[in-house]
C-alpha atoms as a PDB file:
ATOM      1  CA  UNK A   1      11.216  36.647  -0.394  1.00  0.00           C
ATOM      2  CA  UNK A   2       9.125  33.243   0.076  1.00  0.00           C
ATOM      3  CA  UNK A   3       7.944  32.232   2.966  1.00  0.00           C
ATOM      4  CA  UNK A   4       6.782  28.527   3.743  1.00  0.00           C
ATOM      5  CA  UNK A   5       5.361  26.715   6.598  1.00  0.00           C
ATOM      6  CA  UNK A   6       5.763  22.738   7.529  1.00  0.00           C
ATOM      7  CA  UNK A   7       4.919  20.584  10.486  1.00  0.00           C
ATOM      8  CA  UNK A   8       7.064  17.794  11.881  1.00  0.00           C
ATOM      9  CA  UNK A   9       6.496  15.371  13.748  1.00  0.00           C
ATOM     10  CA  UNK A  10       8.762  14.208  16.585  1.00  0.00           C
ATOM     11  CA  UNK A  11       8.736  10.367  17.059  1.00  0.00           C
ATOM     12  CA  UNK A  12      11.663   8.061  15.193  1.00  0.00           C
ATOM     13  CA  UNK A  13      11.167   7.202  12.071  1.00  0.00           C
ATOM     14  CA  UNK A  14      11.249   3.423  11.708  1.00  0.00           C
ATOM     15  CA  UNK A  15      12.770   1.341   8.202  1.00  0.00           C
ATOM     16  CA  UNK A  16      12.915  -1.859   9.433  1.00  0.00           C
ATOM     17  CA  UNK A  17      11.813  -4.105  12.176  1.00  0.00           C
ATOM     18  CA  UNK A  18      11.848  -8.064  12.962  1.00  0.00           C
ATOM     19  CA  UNK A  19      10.138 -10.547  14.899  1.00  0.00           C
ATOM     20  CA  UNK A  20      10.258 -14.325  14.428  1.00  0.00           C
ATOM     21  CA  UNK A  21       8.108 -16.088  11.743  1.00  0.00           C
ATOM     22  CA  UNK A  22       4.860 -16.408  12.658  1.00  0.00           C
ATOM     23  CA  UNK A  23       4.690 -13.772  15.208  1.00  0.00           C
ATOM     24  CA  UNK A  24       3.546  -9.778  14.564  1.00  0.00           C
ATOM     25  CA  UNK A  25       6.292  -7.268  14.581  1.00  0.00           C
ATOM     26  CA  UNK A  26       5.717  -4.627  17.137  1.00  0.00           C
ATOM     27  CA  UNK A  27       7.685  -1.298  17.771  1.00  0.00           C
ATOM     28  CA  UNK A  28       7.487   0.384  21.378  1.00  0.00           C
ATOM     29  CA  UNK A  29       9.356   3.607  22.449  1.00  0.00           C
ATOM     30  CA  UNK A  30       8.569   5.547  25.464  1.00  0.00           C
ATOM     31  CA  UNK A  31       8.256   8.933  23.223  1.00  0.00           C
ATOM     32  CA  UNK A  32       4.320  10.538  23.169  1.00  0.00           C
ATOM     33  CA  UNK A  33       3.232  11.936  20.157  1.00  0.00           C
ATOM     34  CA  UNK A  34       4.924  15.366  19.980  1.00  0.00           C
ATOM     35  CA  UNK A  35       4.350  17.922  16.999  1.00  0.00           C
ATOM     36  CA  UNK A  36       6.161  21.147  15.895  1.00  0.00           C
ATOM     37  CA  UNK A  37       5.836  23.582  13.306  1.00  0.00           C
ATOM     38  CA  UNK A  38       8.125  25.386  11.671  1.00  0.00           C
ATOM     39  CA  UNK A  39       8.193  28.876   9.625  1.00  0.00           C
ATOM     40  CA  UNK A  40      10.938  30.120   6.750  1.00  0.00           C
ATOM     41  CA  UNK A  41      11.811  32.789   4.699  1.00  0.00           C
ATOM     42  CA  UNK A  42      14.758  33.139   2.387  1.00  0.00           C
ATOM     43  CA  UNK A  43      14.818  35.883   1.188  1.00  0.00           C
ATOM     44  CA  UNK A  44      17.964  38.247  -0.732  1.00  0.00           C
ATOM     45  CA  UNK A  45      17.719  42.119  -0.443  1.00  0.00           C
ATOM     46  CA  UNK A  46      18.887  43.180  -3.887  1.00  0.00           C
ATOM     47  CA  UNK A  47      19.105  46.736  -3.452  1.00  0.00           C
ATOM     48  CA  UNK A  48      21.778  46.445  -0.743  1.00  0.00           C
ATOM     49  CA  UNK A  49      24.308  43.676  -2.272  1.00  0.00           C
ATOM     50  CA  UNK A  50      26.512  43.824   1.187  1.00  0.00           C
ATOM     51  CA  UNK A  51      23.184  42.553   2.863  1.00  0.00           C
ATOM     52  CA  UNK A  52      22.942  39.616   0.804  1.00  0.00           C
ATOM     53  CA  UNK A  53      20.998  36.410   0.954  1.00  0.00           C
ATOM     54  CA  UNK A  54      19.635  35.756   4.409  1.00  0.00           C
ATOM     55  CA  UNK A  55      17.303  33.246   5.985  1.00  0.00           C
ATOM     56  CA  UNK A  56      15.009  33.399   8.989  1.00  0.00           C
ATOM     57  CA  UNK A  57      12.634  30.811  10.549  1.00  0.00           C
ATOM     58  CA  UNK A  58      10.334  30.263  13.243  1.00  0.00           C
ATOM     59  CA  UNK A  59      10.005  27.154  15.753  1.00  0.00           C
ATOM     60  CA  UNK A  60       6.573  26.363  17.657  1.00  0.00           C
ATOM     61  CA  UNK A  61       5.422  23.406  19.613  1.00  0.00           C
ATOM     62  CA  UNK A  62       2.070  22.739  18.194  1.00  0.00           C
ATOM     63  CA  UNK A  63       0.567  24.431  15.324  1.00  0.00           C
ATOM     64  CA  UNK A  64       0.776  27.308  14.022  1.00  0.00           C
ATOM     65  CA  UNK A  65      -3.138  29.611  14.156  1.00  0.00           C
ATOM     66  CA  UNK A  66      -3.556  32.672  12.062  1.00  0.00           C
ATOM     67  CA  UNK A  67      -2.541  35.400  14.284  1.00  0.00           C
ATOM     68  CA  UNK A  68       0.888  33.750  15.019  1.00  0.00           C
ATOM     69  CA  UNK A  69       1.631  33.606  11.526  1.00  0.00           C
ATOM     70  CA  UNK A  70       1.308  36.968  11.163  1.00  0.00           C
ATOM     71  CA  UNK A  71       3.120  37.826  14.221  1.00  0.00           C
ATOM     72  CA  UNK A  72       6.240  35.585  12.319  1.00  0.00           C
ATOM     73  CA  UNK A  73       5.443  37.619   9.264  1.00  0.00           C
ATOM     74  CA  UNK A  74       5.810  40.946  11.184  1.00  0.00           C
ATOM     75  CA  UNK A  75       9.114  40.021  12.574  1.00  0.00           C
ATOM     76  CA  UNK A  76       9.989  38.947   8.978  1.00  0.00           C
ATOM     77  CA  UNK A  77       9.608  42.651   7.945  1.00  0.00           C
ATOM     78  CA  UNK A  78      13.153  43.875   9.666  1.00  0.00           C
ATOM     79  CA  UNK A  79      14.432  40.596   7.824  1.00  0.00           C
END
């Protein structure tokens, strides 16, 4: 099993803008900054075959803090 842990972050990403020469480009969007974290594990139980490969993961607003990791890890355990 591996387990990995990522934030996101929530707001459009932006390739291209455009403003006339000579003026700054600007980008405004009504969106506040908004994080989220998310949790995985793949993992493939090899001594059952009819099991096979699962995945499970974990969505929190925020961050994650040490004691909810582990509570994701725990529920990982029945995985």
């Amino acid at each position: 099993m591996f387990f990995d842990e990522s934030g996101l972050s929530l707001l459009p990403h932006v390739r291209h803008t455009y403003a006339p020469r000579g003026r700054t480009r600007t980008l405004r969007h009504r969106l506040s900054w908004k994080r989220a974290s998310m949790a995985a594990a793949p993992g493939y139980h090899a001594a059952d075959a009819e099991r096979g490969p699962r995945r499970c993961f974990h969505l929190k607003p925020g961050t994650y803090d040490t004691a909810t990791l582990i509570e994701v890890l725990e529920q990982v355990r029945t995985f």
